[in-house]
C-alpha atoms as a PDB file:
ATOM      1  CA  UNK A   1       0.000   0.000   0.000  1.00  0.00           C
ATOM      2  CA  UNK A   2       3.066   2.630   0.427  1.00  0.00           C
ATOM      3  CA  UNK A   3       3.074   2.991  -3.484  1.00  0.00           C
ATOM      4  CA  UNK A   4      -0.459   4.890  -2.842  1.00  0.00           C
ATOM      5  CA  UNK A   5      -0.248   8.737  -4.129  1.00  0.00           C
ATOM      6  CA  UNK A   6      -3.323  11.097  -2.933  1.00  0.00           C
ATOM      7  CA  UNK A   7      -3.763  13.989  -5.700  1.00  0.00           C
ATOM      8  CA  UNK A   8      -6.958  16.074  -6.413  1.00  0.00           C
ATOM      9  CA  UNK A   9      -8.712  18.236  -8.562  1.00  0.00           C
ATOM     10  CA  UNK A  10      -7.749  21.459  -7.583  1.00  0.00           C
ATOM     11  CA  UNK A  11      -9.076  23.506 -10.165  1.00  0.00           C
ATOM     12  CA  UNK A  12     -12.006  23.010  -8.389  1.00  0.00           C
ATOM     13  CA  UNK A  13     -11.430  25.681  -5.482  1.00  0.00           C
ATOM     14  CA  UNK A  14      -8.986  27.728  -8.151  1.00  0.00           C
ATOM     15  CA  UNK A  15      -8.300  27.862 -12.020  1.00  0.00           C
ATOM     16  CA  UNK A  16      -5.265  29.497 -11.051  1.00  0.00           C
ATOM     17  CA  UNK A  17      -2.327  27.394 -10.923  1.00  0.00           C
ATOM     18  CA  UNK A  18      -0.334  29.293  -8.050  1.00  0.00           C
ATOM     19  CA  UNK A  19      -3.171  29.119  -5.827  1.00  0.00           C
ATOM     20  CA  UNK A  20      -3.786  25.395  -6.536  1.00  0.00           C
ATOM     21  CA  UNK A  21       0.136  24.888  -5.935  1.00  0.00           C
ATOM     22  CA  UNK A  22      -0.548  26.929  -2.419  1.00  0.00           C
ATOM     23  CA  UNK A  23      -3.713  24.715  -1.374  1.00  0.00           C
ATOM     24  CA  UNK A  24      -1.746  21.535  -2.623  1.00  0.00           C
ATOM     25  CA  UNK A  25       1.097  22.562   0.036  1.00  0.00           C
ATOM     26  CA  UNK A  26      -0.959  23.894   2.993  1.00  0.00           C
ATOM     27  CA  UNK A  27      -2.594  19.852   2.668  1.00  0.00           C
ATOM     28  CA  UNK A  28       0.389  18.649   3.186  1.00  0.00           C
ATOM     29  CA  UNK A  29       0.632  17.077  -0.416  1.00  0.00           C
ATOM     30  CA  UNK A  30       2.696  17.018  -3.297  1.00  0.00           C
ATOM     31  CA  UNK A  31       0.602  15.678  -6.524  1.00  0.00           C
ATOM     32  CA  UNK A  32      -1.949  17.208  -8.647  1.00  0.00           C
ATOM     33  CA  UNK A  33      -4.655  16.164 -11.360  1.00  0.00           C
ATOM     34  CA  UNK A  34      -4.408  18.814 -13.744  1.00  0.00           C
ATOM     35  CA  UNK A  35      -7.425  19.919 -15.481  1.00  0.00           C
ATOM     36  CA  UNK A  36      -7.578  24.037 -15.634  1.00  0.00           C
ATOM     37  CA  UNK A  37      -4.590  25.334 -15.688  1.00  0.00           C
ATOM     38  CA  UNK A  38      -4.238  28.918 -15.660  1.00  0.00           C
ATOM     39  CA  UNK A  39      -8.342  29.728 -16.953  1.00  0.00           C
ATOM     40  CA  UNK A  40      -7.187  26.872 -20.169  1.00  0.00           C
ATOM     41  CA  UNK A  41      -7.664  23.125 -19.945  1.00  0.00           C
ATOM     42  CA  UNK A  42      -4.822  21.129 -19.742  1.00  0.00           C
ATOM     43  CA  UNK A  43      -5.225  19.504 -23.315  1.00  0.00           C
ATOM     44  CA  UNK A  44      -5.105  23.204 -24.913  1.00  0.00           C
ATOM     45  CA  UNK A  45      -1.261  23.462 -23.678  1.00  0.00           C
ATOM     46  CA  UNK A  46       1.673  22.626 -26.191  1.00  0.00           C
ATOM     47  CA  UNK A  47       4.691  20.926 -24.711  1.00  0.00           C
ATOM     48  CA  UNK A  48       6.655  24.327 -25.490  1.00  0.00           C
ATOM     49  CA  UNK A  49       4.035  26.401 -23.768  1.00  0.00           C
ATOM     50  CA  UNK A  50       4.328  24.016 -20.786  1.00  0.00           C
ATOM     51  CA  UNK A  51       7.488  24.004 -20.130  1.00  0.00           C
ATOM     52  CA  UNK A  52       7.160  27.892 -20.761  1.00  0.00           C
ATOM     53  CA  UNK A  53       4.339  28.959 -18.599  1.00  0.00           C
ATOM     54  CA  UNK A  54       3.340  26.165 -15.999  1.00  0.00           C
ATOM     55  CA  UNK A  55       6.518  23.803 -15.177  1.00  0.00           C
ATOM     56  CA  UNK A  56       8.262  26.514 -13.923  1.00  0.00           C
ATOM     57  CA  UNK A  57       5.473  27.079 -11.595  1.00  0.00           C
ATOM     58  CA  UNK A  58       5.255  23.376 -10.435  1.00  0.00           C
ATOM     59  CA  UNK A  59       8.913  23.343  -9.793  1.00  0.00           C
ATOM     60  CA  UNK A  60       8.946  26.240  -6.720  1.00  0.00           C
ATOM     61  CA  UNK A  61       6.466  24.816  -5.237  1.00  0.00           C
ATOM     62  CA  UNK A  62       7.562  21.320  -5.676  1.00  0.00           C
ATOM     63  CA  UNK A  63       4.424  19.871  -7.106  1.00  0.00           C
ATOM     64  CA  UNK A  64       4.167  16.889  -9.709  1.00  0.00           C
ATOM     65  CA  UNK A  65       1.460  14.807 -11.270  1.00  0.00           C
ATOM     66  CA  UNK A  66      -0.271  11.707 -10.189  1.00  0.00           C
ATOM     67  CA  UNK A  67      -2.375  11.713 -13.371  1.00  0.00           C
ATOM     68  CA  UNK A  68      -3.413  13.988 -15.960  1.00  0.00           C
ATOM     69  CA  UNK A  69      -7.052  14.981 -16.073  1.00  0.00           C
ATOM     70  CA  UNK A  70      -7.837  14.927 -19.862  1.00  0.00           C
ATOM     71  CA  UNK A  71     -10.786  15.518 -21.764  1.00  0.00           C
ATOM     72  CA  UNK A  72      -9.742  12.997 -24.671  1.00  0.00           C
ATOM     73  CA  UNK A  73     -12.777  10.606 -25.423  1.00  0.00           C
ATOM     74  CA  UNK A  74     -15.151  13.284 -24.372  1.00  0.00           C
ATOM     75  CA  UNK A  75     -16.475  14.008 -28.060  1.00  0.00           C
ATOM     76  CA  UNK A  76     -18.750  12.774 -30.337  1.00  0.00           C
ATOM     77  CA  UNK A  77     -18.056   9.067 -31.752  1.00  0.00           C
ATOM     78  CA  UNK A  78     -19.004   9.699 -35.243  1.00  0.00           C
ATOM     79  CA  UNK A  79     -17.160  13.501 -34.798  1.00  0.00           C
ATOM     80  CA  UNK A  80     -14.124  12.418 -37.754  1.00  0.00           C
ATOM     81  CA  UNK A  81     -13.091  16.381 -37.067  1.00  0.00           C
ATOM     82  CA  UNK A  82     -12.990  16.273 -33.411  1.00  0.00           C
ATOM     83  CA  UNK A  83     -11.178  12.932 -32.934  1.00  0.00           C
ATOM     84  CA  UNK A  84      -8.363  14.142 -35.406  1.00  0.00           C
ATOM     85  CA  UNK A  85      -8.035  17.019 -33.243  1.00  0.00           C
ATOM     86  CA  UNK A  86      -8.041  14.953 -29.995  1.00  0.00           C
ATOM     87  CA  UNK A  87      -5.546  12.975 -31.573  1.00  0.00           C
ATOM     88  CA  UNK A  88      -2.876  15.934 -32.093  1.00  0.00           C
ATOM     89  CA  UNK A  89      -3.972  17.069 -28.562  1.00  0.00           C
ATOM     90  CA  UNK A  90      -3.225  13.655 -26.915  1.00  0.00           C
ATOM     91  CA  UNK A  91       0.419  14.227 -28.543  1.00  0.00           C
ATOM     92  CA  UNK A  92       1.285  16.955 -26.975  1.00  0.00           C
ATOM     93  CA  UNK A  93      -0.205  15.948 -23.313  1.00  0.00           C
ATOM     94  CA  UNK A  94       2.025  12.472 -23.787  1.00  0.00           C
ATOM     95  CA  UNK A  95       5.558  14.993 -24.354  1.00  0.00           C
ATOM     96  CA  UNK A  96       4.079  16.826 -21.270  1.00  0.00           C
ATOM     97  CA  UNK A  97       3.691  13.766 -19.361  1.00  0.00           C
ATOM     98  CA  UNK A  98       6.944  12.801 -20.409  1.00  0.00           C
ATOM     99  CA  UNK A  99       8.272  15.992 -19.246  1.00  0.00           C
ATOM    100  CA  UNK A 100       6.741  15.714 -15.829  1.00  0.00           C
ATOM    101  CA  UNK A 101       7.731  11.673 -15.519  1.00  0.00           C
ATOM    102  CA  UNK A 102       3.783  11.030 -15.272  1.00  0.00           C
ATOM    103  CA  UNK A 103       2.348   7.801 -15.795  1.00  0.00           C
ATOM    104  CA  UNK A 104      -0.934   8.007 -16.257  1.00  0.00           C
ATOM    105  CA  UNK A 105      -3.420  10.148 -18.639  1.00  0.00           C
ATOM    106  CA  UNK A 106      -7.144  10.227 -18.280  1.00  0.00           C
ATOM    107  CA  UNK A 107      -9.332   9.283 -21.270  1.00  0.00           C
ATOM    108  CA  UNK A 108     -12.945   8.152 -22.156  1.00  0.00           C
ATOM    109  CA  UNK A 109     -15.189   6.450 -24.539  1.00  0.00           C
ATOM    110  CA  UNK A 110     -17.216   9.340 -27.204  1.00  0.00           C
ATOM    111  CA  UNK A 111     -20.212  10.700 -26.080  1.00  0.00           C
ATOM    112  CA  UNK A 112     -23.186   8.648 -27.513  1.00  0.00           C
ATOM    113  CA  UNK A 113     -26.685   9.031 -28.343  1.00  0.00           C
ATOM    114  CA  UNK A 114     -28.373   6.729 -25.361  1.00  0.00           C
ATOM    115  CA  UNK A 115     -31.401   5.873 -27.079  1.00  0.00           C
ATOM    116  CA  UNK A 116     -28.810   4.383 -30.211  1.00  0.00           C
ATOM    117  CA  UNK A 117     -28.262   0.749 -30.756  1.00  0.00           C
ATOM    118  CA  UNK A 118     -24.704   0.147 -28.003  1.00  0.00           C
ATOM    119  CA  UNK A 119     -23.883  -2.990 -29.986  1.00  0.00           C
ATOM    120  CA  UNK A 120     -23.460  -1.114 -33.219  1.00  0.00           C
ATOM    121  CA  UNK A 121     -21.288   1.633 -31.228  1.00  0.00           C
ATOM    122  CA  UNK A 122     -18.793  -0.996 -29.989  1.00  0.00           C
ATOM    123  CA  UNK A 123     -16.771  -1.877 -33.004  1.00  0.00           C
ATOM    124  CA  UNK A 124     -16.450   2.101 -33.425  1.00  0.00           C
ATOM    125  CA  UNK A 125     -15.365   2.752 -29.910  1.00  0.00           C
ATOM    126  CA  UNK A 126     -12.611   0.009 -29.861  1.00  0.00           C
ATOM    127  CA  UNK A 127     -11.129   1.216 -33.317  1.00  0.00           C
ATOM    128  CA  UNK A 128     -10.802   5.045 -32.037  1.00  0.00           C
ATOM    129  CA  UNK A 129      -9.606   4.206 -28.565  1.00  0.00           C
ATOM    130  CA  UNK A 130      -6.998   2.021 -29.936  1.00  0.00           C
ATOM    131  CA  UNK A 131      -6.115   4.638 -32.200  1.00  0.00           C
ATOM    132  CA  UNK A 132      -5.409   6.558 -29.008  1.00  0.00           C
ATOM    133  CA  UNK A 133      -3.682   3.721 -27.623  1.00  0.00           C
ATOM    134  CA  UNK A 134      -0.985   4.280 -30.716  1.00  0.00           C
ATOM    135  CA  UNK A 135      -0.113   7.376 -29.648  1.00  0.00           C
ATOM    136  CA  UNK A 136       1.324   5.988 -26.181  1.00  0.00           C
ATOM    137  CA  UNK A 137       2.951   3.398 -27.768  1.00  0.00           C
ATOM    138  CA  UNK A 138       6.568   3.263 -27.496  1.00  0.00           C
ATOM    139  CA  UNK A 139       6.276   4.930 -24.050  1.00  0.00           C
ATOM    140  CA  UNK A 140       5.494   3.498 -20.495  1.00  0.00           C
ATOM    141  CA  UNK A 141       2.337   6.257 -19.891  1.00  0.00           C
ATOM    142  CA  UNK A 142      -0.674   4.378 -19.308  1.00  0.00           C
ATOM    143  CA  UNK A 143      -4.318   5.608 -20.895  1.00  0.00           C
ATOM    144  CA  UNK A 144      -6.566   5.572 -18.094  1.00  0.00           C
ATOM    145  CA  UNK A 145     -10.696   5.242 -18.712  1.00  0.00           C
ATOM    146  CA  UNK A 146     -12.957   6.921 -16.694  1.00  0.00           C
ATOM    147  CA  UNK A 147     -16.198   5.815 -16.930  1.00  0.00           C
ATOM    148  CA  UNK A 148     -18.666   8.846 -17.275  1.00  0.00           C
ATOM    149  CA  UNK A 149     -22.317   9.800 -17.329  1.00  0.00           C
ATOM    150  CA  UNK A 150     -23.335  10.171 -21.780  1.00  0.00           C
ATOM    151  CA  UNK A 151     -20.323   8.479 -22.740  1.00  0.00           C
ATOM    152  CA  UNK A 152     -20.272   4.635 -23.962  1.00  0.00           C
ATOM    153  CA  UNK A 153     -18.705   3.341 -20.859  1.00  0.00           C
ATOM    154  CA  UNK A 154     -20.516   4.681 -18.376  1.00  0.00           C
ATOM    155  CA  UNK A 155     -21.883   1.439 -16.489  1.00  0.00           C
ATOM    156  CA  UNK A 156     -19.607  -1.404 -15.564  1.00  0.00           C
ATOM    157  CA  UNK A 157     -21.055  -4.079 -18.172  1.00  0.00           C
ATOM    158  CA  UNK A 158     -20.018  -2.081 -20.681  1.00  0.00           C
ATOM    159  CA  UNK A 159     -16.693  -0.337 -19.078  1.00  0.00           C
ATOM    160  CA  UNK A 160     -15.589  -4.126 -18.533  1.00  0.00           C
ATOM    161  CA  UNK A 161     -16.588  -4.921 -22.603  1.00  0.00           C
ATOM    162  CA  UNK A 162     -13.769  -2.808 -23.452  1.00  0.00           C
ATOM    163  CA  UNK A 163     -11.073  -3.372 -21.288  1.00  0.00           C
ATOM    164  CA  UNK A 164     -11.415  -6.717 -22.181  1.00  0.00           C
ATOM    165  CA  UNK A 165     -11.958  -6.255 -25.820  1.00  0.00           C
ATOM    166  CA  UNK A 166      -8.673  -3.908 -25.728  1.00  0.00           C
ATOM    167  CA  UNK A 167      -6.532  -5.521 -23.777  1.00  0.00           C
ATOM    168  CA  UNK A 168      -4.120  -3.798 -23.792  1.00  0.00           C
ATOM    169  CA  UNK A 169      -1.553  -2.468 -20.430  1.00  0.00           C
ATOM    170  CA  UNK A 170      -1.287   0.698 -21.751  1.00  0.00           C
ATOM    171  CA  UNK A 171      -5.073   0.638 -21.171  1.00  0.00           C
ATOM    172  CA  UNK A 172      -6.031   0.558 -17.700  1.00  0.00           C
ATOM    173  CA  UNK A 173      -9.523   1.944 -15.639  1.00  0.00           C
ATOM    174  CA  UNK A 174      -9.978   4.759 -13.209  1.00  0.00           C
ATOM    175  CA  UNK A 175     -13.226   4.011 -11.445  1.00  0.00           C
ATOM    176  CA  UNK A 176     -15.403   7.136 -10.369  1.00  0.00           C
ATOM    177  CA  UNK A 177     -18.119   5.977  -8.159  1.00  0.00           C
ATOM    178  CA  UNK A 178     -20.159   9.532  -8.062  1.00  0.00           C
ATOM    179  CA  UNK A 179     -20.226   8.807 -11.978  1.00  0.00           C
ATOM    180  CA  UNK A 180     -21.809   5.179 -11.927  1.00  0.00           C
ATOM    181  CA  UNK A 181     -24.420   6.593  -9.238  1.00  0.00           C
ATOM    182  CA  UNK A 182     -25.319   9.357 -11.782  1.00  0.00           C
ATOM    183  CA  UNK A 183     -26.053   6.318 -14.241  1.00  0.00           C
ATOM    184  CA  UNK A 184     -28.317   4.536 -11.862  1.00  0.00           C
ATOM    185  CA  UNK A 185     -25.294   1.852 -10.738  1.00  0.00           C
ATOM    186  CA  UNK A 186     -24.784   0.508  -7.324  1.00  0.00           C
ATOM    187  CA  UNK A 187     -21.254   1.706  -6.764  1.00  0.00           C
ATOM    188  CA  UNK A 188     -20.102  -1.111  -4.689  1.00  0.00           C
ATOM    189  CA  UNK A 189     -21.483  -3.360  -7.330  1.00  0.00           C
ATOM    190  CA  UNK A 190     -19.580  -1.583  -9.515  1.00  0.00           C
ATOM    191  CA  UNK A 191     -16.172  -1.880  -7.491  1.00  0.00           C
ATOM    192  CA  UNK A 192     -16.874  -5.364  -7.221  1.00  0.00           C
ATOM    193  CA  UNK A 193     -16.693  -6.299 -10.576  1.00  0.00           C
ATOM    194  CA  UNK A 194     -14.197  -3.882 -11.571  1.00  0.00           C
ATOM    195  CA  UNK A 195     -11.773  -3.838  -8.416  1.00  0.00           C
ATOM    196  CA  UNK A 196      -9.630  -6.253  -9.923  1.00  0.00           C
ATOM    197  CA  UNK A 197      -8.814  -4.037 -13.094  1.00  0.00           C
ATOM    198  CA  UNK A 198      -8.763  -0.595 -11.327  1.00  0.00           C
ATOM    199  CA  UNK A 199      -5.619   1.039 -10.994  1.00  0.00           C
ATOM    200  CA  UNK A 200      -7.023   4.385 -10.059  1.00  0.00           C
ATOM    201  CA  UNK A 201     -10.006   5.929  -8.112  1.00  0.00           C
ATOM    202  CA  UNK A 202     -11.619   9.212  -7.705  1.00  0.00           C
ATOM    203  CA  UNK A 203     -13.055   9.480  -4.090  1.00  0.00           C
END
Protein backbone atom coordinates (compact mmCIF):
# COMPACT_ATOMS: atom_id res chain seq x y z
CA UNK A 1 0.00 0.00 0.00
CA UNK A 2 3.07 2.63 0.43
CA UNK A 3 3.07 2.99 -3.48
CA UNK A 4 -0.46 4.89 -2.84
CA UNK A 5 -0.25 8.74 -4.13
CA UNK A 6 -3.32 11.10 -2.93
CA UNK A 7 -3.76 13.99 -5.70
CA UNK A 8 -6.96 16.07 -6.41
CA UNK A 9 -8.71 18.24 -8.56
CA UNK A 10 -7.75 21.46 -7.58
CA UNK A 11 -9.08 23.51 -10.17
CA UNK A 12 -12.01 23.01 -8.39
CA UNK A 13 -11.43 25.68 -5.48
CA UNK A 14 -8.99 27.73 -8.15
CA UNK A 15 -8.30 27.86 -12.02
CA UNK A 16 -5.27 29.50 -11.05
CA UNK A 17 -2.33 27.39 -10.92
CA UNK A 18 -0.33 29.29 -8.05
CA UNK A 19 -3.17 29.12 -5.83
CA UNK A 20 -3.79 25.40 -6.54
CA UNK A 21 0.14 24.89 -5.94
CA UNK A 22 -0.55 26.93 -2.42
CA UNK A 23 -3.71 24.71 -1.37
CA UNK A 24 -1.75 21.53 -2.62
CA UNK A 25 1.10 22.56 0.04
CA UNK A 26 -0.96 23.89 2.99
CA UNK A 27 -2.59 19.85 2.67
CA UNK A 28 0.39 18.65 3.19
CA UNK A 29 0.63 17.08 -0.42
CA UNK A 30 2.70 17.02 -3.30
CA UNK A 31 0.60 15.68 -6.52
CA UNK A 32 -1.95 17.21 -8.65
CA UNK A 33 -4.66 16.16 -11.36
CA UNK A 34 -4.41 18.81 -13.74
CA UNK A 35 -7.42 19.92 -15.48
CA UNK A 36 -7.58 24.04 -15.63
CA UNK A 37 -4.59 25.33 -15.69
CA UNK A 38 -4.24 28.92 -15.66
CA UNK A 39 -8.34 29.73 -16.95
CA UNK A 40 -7.19 26.87 -20.17
CA UNK A 41 -7.66 23.12 -19.94
CA UNK A 42 -4.82 21.13 -19.74
CA UNK A 43 -5.23 19.50 -23.32
CA UNK A 44 -5.10 23.20 -24.91
CA UNK A 45 -1.26 23.46 -23.68
CA UNK A 46 1.67 22.63 -26.19
CA UNK A 47 4.69 20.93 -24.71
CA UNK A 48 6.66 24.33 -25.49
CA UNK A 49 4.03 26.40 -23.77
CA UNK A 50 4.33 24.02 -20.79
CA UNK A 51 7.49 24.00 -20.13
CA UNK A 52 7.16 27.89 -20.76
CA UNK A 53 4.34 28.96 -18.60
CA UNK A 54 3.34 26.16 -16.00
CA UNK A 55 6.52 23.80 -15.18
CA UNK A 56 8.26 26.51 -13.92
CA UNK A 57 5.47 27.08 -11.60
CA UNK A 58 5.26 23.38 -10.43
CA UNK A 59 8.91 23.34 -9.79
CA UNK A 60 8.95 26.24 -6.72
CA UNK A 61 6.47 24.82 -5.24
CA UNK A 62 7.56 21.32 -5.68
CA UNK A 63 4.42 19.87 -7.11
CA UNK A 64 4.17 16.89 -9.71
CA UNK A 65 1.46 14.81 -11.27
CA UNK A 66 -0.27 11.71 -10.19
CA UNK A 67 -2.37 11.71 -13.37
CA UNK A 68 -3.41 13.99 -15.96
CA UNK A 69 -7.05 14.98 -16.07
CA UNK A 70 -7.84 14.93 -19.86
CA UNK A 71 -10.79 15.52 -21.76
CA UNK A 72 -9.74 13.00 -24.67
CA UNK A 73 -12.78 10.61 -25.42
CA UNK A 74 -15.15 13.28 -24.37
CA UNK A 75 -16.47 14.01 -28.06
CA UNK A 76 -18.75 12.77 -30.34
CA UNK A 77 -18.06 9.07 -31.75
CA UNK A 78 -19.00 9.70 -35.24
CA UNK A 79 -17.16 13.50 -34.80
CA UNK A 80 -14.12 12.42 -37.75
CA UNK A 81 -13.09 16.38 -37.07
CA UNK A 82 -12.99 16.27 -33.41
CA UNK A 83 -11.18 12.93 -32.93
CA UNK A 84 -8.36 14.14 -35.41
CA UNK A 85 -8.04 17.02 -33.24
CA UNK A 86 -8.04 14.95 -29.99
CA UNK A 87 -5.55 12.98 -31.57
CA UNK A 88 -2.88 15.93 -32.09
CA UNK A 89 -3.97 17.07 -28.56
CA UNK A 90 -3.23 13.65 -26.92
CA UNK A 91 0.42 14.23 -28.54
CA UNK A 92 1.28 16.95 -26.97
CA UNK A 93 -0.20 15.95 -23.31
CA UNK A 94 2.02 12.47 -23.79
CA UNK A 95 5.56 14.99 -24.35
CA UNK A 96 4.08 16.83 -21.27
CA UNK A 97 3.69 13.77 -19.36
CA UNK A 98 6.94 12.80 -20.41
CA UNK A 99 8.27 15.99 -19.25
CA UNK A 100 6.74 15.71 -15.83
CA UNK A 101 7.73 11.67 -15.52
CA UNK A 102 3.78 11.03 -15.27
CA UNK A 103 2.35 7.80 -15.80
CA UNK A 104 -0.93 8.01 -16.26
CA UNK A 105 -3.42 10.15 -18.64
CA UNK A 106 -7.14 10.23 -18.28
CA UNK A 107 -9.33 9.28 -21.27
CA UNK A 108 -12.95 8.15 -22.16
CA UNK A 109 -15.19 6.45 -24.54
CA UNK A 110 -17.22 9.34 -27.20
CA UNK A 111 -20.21 10.70 -26.08
CA UNK A 112 -23.19 8.65 -27.51
CA UNK A 113 -26.68 9.03 -28.34
CA UNK A 114 -28.37 6.73 -25.36
CA UNK A 115 -31.40 5.87 -27.08
CA UNK A 116 -28.81 4.38 -30.21
CA UNK A 117 -28.26 0.75 -30.76
CA UNK A 118 -24.70 0.15 -28.00
CA UNK A 119 -23.88 -2.99 -29.99
CA UNK A 120 -23.46 -1.11 -33.22
CA UNK A 121 -21.29 1.63 -31.23
CA UNK A 122 -18.79 -1.00 -29.99
CA UNK A 123 -16.77 -1.88 -33.00
CA UNK A 124 -16.45 2.10 -33.43
CA UNK A 125 -15.36 2.75 -29.91
CA UNK A 126 -12.61 0.01 -29.86
CA UNK A 127 -11.13 1.22 -33.32
CA UNK A 128 -10.80 5.05 -32.04
CA UNK A 129 -9.61 4.21 -28.57
CA UNK A 130 -7.00 2.02 -29.94
CA UNK A 131 -6.11 4.64 -32.20
CA UNK A 132 -5.41 6.56 -29.01
CA UNK A 133 -3.68 3.72 -27.62
CA UNK A 134 -0.98 4.28 -30.72
CA UNK A 135 -0.11 7.38 -29.65
CA UNK A 136 1.32 5.99 -26.18
CA UNK A 137 2.95 3.40 -27.77
CA UNK A 138 6.57 3.26 -27.50
CA UNK A 139 6.28 4.93 -24.05
CA UNK A 140 5.49 3.50 -20.49
CA UNK A 141 2.34 6.26 -19.89
CA UNK A 142 -0.67 4.38 -19.31
CA UNK A 143 -4.32 5.61 -20.89
CA UNK A 144 -6.57 5.57 -18.09
CA UNK A 145 -10.70 5.24 -18.71
CA UNK A 146 -12.96 6.92 -16.69
CA UNK A 147 -16.20 5.82 -16.93
CA UNK A 148 -18.67 8.85 -17.28
CA UNK A 149 -22.32 9.80 -17.33
CA UNK A 150 -23.33 10.17 -21.78
CA UNK A 151 -20.32 8.48 -22.74
CA UNK A 152 -20.27 4.63 -23.96
CA UNK A 153 -18.71 3.34 -20.86
CA UNK A 154 -20.52 4.68 -18.38
CA UNK A 155 -21.88 1.44 -16.49
CA UNK A 156 -19.61 -1.40 -15.56
CA UNK A 157 -21.05 -4.08 -18.17
CA UNK A 158 -20.02 -2.08 -20.68
CA UNK A 159 -16.69 -0.34 -19.08
CA UNK A 160 -15.59 -4.13 -18.53
CA UNK A 161 -16.59 -4.92 -22.60
CA UNK A 162 -13.77 -2.81 -23.45
CA UNK A 163 -11.07 -3.37 -21.29
CA UNK A 164 -11.41 -6.72 -22.18
CA UNK A 165 -11.96 -6.25 -25.82
CA UNK A 166 -8.67 -3.91 -25.73
CA UNK A 167 -6.53 -5.52 -23.78
CA UNK A 168 -4.12 -3.80 -23.79
CA UNK A 169 -1.55 -2.47 -20.43
CA UNK A 170 -1.29 0.70 -21.75
CA UNK A 171 -5.07 0.64 -21.17
CA UNK A 172 -6.03 0.56 -17.70
CA UNK A 173 -9.52 1.94 -15.64
CA UNK A 174 -9.98 4.76 -13.21
CA UNK A 175 -13.23 4.01 -11.45
CA UNK A 176 -15.40 7.14 -10.37
CA UNK A 177 -18.12 5.98 -8.16
CA UNK A 178 -20.16 9.53 -8.06
CA UNK A 179 -20.23 8.81 -11.98
CA UNK A 180 -21.81 5.18 -11.93
CA UNK A 181 -24.42 6.59 -9.24
CA UNK A 182 -25.32 9.36 -11.78
CA UNK A 183 -26.05 6.32 -14.24
CA UNK A 184 -28.32 4.54 -11.86
CA UNK A 185 -25.29 1.85 -10.74
CA UNK A 186 -24.78 0.51 -7.32
CA UNK A 187 -21.25 1.71 -6.76
CA UNK A 188 -20.10 -1.11 -4.69
CA UNK A 189 -21.48 -3.36 -7.33
CA UNK A 190 -19.58 -1.58 -9.52
CA UNK A 191 -16.17 -1.88 -7.49
CA UNK A 192 -16.87 -5.36 -7.22
CA UNK A 193 -16.69 -6.30 -10.58
CA UNK A 194 -14.20 -3.88 -11.57
CA UNK A 195 -11.77 -3.84 -8.42
CA UNK A 196 -9.63 -6.25 -9.92
CA UNK A 197 -8.81 -4.04 -13.09
CA UNK A 198 -8.76 -0.59 -11.33
CA UNK A 199 -5.62 1.04 -10.99
CA UNK A 200 -7.02 4.38 -10.06
CA UNK A 201 -10.01 5.93 -8.11
CA UNK A 202 -11.62 9.21 -7.71
CA UNK A 203 -13.06 9.48 -4.09
Amino acid sequence: MSDIKISGFYDEASGDLRTQCELIKKLGEHYLCPRVVDGRNISTYTVEEFNEKVKPVLDEYGIKFSSIGSPIGKVGLYDEEGYKNQIEKLKELVKICKVMDCKYIRIFSFRVDKKGDYDSYFPEVVKKLRGYIDIVKGTDIVLLHENEKGIYGDVPDRVMKIYKEINDPQFQLCFDASNYIQCGVNAPDAYNMLKDYVVYYHI
